[in-house]
Protein backbone atom coordinates (compact mmCIF):
# COMPACT_ATOMS: atom_id res chain seq x y z
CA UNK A 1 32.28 -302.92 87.28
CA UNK A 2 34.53 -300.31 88.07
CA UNK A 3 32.86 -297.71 85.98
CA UNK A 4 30.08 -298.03 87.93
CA UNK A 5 32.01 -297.84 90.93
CA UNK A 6 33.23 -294.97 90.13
CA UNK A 7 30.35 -292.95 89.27
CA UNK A 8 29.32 -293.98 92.23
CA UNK A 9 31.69 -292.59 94.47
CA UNK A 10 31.79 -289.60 92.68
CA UNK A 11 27.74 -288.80 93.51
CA UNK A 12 28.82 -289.92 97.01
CA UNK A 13 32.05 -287.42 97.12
CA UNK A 14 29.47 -284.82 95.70
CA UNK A 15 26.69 -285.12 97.96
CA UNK A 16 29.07 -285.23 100.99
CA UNK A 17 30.69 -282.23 99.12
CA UNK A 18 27.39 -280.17 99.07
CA UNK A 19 26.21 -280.98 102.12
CA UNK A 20 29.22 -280.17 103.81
CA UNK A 21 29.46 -277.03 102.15
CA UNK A 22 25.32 -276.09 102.97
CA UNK A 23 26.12 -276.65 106.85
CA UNK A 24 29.65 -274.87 106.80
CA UNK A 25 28.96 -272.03 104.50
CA UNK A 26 32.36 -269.55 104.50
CA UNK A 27 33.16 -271.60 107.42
CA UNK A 28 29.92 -270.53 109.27
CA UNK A 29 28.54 -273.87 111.09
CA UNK A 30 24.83 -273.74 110.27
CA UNK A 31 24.61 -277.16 112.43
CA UNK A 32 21.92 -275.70 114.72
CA UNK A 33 19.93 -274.07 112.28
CA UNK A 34 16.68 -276.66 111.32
CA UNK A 35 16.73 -277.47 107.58
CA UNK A 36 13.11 -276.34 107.28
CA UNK A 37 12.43 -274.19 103.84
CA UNK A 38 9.98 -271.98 106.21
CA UNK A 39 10.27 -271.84 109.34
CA UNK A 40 6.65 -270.47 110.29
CA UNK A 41 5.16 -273.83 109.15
CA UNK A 42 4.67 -276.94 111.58
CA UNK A 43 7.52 -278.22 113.35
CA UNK A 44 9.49 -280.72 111.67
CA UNK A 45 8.56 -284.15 111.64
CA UNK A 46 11.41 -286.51 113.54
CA UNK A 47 10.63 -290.23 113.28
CA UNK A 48 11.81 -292.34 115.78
CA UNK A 49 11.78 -295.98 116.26
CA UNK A 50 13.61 -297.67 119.13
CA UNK A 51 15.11 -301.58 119.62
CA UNK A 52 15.53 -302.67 122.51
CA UNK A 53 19.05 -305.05 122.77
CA UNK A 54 19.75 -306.48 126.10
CA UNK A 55 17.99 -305.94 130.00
CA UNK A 56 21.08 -305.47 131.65
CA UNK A 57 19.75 -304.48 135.37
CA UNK A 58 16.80 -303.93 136.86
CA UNK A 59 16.15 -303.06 140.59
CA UNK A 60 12.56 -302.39 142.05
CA UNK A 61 13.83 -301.42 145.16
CA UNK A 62 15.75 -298.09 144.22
CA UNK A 63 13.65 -297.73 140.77
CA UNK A 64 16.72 -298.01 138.22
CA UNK A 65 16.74 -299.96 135.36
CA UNK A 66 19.39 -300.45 132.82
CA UNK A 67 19.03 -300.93 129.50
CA UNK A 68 21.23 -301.32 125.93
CA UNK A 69 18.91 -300.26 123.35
CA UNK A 70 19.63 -298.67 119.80
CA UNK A 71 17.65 -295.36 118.39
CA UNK A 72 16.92 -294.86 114.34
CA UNK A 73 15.43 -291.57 113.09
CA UNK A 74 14.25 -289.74 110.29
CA UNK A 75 13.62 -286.75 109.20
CA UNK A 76 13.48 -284.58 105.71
CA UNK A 77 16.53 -281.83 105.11
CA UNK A 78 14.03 -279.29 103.39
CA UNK A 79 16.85 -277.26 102.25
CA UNK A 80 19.30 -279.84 101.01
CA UNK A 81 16.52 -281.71 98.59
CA UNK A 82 15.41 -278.02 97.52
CA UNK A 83 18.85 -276.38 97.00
CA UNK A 84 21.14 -279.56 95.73
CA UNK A 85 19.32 -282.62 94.69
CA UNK A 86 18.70 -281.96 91.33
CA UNK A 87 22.49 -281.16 90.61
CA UNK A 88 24.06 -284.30 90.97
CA UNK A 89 21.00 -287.20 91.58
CA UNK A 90 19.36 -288.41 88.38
CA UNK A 91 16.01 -288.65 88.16
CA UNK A 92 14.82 -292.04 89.56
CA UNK A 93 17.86 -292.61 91.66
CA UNK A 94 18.69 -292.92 95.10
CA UNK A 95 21.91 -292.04 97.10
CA UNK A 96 23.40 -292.72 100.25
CA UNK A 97 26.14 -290.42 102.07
CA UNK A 98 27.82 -290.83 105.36
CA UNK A 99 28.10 -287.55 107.13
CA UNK A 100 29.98 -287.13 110.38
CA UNK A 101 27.64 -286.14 113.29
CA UNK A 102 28.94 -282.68 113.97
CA UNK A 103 28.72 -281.86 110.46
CA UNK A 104 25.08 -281.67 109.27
CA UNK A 105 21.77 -280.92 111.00
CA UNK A 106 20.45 -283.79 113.49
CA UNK A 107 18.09 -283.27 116.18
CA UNK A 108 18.74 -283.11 119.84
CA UNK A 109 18.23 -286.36 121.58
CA UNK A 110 18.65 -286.23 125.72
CA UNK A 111 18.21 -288.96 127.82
CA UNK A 112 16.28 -287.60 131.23
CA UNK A 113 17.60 -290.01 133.62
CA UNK A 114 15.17 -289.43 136.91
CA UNK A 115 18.56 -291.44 139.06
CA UNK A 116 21.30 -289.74 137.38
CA UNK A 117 21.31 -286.97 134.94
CA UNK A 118 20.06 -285.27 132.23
CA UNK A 119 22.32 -285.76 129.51
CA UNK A 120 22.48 -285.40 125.82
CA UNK A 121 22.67 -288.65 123.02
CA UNK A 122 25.01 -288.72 120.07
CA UNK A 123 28.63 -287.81 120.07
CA UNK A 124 31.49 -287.51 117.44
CA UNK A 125 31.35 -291.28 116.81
CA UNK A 126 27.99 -291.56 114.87
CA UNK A 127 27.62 -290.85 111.92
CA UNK A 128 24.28 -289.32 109.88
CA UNK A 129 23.13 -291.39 106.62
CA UNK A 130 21.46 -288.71 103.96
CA UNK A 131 19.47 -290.86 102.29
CA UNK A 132 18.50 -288.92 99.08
CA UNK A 133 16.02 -289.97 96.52
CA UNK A 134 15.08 -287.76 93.24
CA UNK A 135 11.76 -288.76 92.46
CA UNK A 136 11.00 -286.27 89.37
């Protein structure tokens, strides 16, 4: 049991390892740069699904509603799957790795608030979860 463990964490420590590295190359942040292999072809594809968790407020009379809701999305890191996947995912296997927001690519979410604001989704307390499967 703890062999496996072990391997484990040590694909985990190595994804999170090349990742990091990728998006902070010499200590360059590449964070706004779109993981796209070429960027003349179609705009990335961002899946988004949205749950809705509580109503918390809603007023006709001045137009505002207020909702808790929570946002998943998904999207392919072109560059990761090209560059690293094959040096430390077996073929057939699929790994997870927690990333901090700030320190890989993730798209810009903004919440256009017609009452309030414009403001921007996401801070320091998310994280990203690579999801990275080696089919062949």
């Amino acid at each position: 049991m703890f062999a496996t463990a072990n391997a484990e964490f040590s694909a985990q420590r190595a994804g999170y390892e090349k990742i990091f590295t990728h998006y902070y190359n010499n200590g360059t942040p590449l964070t706004d740069i779109i993981p796209l292999k070429n960027h003349t072809a179609l705009p990335m594809n961002v899946n988004v699904s949205i749950t809705l968790s509580s109503l918390n407020g809603f007023d006709a009379v001045s137009g505002q509603i207020d909702i808790s809701a929570s946002m998943y999305l998904v999207w392919s890191d072109e560059v990761i799957e090209d560059q690293y996947l094959d040096s430390f995912i077996a073929i057939g296997a699929t790994l997870e790795v927690l990333m901090d927001y700030d320190k890989a690519w993730a798209p810009n979410i903004v919440l256009v608030n017609a009452v309030d604001t414009v403001k921007g989704i996401g801070d320091l307390s998310y994280m990203l979860r690579y999801t990275m499967v080696r089919e062949s």
